[in-house]
Protein backbone atom coordinates (compact mmCIF):
# COMPACT_ATOMS: atom_id res chain seq x y z
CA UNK A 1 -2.53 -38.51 79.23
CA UNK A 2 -2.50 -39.25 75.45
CA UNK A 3 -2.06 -42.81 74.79
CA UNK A 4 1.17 -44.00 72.68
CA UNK A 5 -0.71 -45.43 70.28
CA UNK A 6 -2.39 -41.61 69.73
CA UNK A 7 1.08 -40.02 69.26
CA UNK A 8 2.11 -42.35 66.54
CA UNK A 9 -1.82 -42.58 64.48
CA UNK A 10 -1.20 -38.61 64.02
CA UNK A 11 2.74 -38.59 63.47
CA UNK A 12 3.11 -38.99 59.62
CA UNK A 13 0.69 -36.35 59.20
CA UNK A 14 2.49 -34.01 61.63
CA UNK A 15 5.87 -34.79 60.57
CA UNK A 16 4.76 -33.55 56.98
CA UNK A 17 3.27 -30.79 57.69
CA UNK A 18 6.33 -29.81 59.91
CA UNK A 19 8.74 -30.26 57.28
CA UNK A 20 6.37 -28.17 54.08
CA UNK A 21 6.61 -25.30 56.68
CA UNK A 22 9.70 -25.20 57.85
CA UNK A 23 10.64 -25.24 54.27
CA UNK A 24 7.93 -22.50 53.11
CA UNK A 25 10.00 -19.99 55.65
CA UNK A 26 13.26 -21.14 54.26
CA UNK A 27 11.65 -19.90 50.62
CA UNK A 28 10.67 -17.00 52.62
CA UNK A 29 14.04 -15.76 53.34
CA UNK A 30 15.80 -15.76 50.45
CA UNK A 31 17.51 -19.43 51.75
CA UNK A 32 17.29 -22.04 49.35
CA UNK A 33 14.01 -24.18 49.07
CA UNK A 34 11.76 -26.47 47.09
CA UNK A 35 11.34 -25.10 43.40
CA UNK A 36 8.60 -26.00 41.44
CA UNK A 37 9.26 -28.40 38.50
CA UNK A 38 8.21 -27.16 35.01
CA UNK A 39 5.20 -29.37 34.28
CA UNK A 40 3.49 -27.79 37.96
CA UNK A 41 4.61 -23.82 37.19
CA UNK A 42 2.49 -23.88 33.99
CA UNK A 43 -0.65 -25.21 36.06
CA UNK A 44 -3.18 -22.56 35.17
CA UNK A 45 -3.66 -21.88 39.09
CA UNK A 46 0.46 -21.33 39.61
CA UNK A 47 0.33 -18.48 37.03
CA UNK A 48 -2.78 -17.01 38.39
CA UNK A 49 -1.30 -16.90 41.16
CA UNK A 50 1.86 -15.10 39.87
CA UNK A 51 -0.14 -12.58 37.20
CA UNK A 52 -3.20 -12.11 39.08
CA UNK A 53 -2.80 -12.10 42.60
CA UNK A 54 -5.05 -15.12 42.83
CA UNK A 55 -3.52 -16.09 46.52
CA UNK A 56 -4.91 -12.80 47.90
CA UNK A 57 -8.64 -14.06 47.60
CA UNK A 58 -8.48 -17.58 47.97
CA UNK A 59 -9.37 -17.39 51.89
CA UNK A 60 -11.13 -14.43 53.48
CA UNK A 61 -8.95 -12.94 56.80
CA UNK A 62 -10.49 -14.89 60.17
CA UNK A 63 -10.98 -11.18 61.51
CA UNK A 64 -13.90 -10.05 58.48
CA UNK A 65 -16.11 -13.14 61.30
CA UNK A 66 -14.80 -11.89 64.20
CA UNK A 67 -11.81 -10.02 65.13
CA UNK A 68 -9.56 -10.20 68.25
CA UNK A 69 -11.00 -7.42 70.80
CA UNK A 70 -9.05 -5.82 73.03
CA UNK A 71 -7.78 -7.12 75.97
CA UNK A 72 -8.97 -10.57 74.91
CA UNK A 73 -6.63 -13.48 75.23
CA UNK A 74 -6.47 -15.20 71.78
CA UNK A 75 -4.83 -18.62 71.16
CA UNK A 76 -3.53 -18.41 67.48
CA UNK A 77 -3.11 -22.13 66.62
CA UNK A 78 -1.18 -23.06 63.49
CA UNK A 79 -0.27 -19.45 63.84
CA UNK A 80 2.81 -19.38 61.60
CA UNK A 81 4.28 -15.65 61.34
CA UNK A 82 0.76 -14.15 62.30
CA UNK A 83 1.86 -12.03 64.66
CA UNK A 84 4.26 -10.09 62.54
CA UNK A 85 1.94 -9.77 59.78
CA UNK A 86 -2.08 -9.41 61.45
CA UNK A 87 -2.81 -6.33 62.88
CA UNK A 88 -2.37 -7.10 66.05
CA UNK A 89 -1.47 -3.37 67.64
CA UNK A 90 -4.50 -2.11 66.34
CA UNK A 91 -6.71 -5.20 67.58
CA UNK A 92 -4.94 -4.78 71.04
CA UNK A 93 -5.43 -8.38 71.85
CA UNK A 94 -2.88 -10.68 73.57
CA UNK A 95 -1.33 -13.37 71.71
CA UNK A 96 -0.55 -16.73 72.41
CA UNK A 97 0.82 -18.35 69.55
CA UNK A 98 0.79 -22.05 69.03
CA UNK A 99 3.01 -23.97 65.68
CA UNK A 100 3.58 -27.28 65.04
CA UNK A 101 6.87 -25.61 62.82
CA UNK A 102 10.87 -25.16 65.04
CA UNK A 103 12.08 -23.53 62.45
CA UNK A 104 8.83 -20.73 62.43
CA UNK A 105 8.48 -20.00 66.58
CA UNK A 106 12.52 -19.86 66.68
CA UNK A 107 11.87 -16.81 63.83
CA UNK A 108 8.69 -15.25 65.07
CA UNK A 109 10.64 -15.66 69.02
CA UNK A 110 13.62 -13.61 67.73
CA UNK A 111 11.54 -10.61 66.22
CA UNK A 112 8.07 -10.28 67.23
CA UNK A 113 9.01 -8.72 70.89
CA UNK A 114 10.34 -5.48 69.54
CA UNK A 115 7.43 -4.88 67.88
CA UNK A 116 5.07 -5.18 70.83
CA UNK A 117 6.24 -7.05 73.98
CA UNK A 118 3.15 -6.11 75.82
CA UNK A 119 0.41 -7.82 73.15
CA UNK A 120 3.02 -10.69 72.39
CA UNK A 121 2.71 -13.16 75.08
CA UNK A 122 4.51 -16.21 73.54
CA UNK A 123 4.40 -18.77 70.93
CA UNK A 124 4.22 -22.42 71.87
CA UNK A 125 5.86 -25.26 69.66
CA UNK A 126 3.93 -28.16 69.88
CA UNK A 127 0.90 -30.05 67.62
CA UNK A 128 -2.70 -28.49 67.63
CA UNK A 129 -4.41 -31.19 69.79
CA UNK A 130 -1.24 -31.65 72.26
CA UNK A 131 -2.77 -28.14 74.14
CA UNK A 132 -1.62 -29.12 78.28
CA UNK A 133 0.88 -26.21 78.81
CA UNK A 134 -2.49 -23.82 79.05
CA UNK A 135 -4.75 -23.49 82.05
CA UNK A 136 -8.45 -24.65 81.80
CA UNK A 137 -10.49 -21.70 80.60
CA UNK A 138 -7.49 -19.36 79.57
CA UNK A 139 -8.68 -17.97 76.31
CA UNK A 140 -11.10 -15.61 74.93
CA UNK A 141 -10.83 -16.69 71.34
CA UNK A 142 -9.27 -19.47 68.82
CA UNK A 143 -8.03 -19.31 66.00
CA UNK A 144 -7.18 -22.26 63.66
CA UNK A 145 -6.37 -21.20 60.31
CA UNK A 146 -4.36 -22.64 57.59
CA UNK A 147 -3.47 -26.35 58.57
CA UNK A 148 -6.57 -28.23 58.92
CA UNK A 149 -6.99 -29.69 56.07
CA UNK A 150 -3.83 -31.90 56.11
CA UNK A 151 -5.28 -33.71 58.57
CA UNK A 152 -8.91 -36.14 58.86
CA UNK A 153 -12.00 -35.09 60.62
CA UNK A 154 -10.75 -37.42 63.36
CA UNK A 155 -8.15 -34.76 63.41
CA UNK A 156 -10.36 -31.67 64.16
CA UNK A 157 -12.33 -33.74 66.83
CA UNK A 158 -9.17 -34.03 69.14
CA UNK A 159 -7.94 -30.39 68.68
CA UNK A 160 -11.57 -29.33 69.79
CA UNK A 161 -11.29 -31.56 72.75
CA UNK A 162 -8.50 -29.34 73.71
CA UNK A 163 -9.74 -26.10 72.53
CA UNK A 164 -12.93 -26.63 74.88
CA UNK A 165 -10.72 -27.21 78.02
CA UNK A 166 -8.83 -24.13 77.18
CA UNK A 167 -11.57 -22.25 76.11
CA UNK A 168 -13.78 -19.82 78.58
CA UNK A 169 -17.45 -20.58 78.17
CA UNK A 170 -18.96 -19.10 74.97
CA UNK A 171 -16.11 -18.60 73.59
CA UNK A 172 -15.62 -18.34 69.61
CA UNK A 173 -13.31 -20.94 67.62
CA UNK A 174 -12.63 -19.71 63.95
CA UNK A 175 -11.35 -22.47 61.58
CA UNK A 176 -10.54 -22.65 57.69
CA UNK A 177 -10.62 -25.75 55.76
CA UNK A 178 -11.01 -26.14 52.13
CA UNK A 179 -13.61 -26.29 49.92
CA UNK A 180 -13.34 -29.60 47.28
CA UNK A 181 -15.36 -27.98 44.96
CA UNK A 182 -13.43 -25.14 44.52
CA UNK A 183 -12.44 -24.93 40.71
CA UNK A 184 -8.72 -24.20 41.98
CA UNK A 185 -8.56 -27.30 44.62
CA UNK A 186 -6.87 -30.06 42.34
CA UNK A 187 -4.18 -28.40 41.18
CA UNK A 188 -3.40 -26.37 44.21
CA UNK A 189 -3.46 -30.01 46.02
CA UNK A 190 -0.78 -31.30 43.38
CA UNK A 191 1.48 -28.30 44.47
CA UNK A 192 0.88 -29.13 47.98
CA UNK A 193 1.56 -32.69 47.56
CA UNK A 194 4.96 -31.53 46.13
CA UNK A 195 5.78 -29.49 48.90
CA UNK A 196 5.52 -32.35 51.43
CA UNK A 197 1.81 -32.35 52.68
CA UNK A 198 -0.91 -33.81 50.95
CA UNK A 199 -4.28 -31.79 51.65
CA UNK A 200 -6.79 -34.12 52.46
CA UNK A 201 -10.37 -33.06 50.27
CA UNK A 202 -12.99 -33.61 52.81
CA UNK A 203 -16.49 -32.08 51.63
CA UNK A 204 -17.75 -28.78 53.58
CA UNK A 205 -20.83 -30.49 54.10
CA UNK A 206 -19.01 -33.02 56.18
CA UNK A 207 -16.81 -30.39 58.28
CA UNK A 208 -20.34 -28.74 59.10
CA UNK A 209 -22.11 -32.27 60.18
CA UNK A 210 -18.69 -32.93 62.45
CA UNK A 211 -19.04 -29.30 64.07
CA UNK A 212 -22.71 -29.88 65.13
CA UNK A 213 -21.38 -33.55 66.10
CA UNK A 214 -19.08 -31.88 68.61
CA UNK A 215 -21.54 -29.20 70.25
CA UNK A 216 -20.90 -26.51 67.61
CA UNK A 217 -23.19 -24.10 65.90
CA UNK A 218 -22.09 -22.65 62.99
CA UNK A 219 -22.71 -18.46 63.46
CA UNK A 220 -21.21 -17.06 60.40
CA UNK A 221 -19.10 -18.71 57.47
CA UNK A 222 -17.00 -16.66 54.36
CA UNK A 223 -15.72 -18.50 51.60
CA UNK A 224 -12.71 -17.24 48.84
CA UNK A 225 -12.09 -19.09 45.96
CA UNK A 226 -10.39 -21.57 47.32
CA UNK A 227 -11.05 -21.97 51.40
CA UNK A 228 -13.71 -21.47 53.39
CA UNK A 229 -13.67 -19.83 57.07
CA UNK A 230 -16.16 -20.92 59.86
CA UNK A 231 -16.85 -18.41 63.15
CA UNK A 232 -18.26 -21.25 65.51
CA UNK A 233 -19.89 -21.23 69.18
CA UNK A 234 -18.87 -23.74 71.15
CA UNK A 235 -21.61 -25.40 74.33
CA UNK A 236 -19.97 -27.60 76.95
């Protein structure tokens, strides 16, 4: 049972990150959202962005480590619109989806069905380290891309807590955090900060001490100009 004084340490951190989201789809959709003020659209990383495709390689897709294989059960956590946008019919993996965001598994609920109800299995609400609606040993693979680094190391260490009881043995975790040193962080942290969730810098070298802290071994890592993906095996 997670203590009460657990639920509220983590709460202002998931209560941000709730809300940037749930806005981000809003953008998404044509309904009316946050808008960039002047001084942060002529950051030289916003208009990269806009002229020169810079979002397409600041992280490198989870599946260039290791892709879902088929049959596999895969727990996508943080796993935003994934399914409608991943490959998922040609992987032929099941998905279990897991977001912290209402307003993203009421959207990804109402459409990704019809595309394949056989590979879709469902999509959880709930935070990354609250993981008891999943049998011990269910999964195949994890996936934990794109939230991370809102959150502290202390974080990471109680979402892997989960992720072993949920995890068969052997099984491969894939996580992205973000690299400090990236020439792009700063000023794509400002324009995070604005939307609602500050990123939190914490140094690679620290993410990789924390993962051999916890049992991990690093087995392959793929950075983009901004993030930087780890394929990890986890030892009970």
């Amino acid at each position: 049972m997670e203590l009460p004084q657990t639920r509220e340490r983590w709460d202002p951190y998931l209560s941000s990150v709730a809300s940037r989201f749930n806005r981000e789809l809003e953008r998404q959709l044509g309904q009316p959202g946050w808008q960039l003020p002047p001084d942060l659209e002529q950051l030289t990383f916003w208009q990269a962005c806009r002229r020169d495709h810079l979002q397409e390689r600041l992280g490198i897709p989870f599946a260039q480590l290791r892709a879902p294989r088929k049959r596999e059960n895969c727990l996508d956590l943080g796993c935003g619109v994934g399914f409608l946008t991943y490959p998922w019919n040609d992987w032929q993996a099941n998905f279990y989806g897991h977001e912290l965001s209402g307003e993203i598994v009421r959207f990804v609920r109402s459409r990704a069905p019809q595309l394949n109800s056989k590979l879709f299995k469902s999509i959880q609400q709930g935070s990354a380290h609250r993981l008891e609606n999943y049998v011990p040993e269910q999964f195949d693979l994890a996936i934990a891309t794109g939230f991370l680094y809102y959150y502290p190391l202390e974080y990471f260490a109680e979402v892997w807590r989960e992720l072993l009881r949920v995890l068969r043995p052997a099984a491969p975790i894939l996580i992205e955090v973000v690299n400090p040193e990236s020439v792009w962080a700063e000023q794509w942290g400002l324009i995070e900060l604005f939307k609602g969730a500050e990123p939190i810098f914490t140094p690679l070298a620290e993410w990789e001490q924390c993962i051999r802290d916890l049992g991990g071994k690093i087995q392959k890592q793929a950075s983009g100009e901004l993030f930087t993906t780890y394929l990890i095996q986890h030892k009970r």
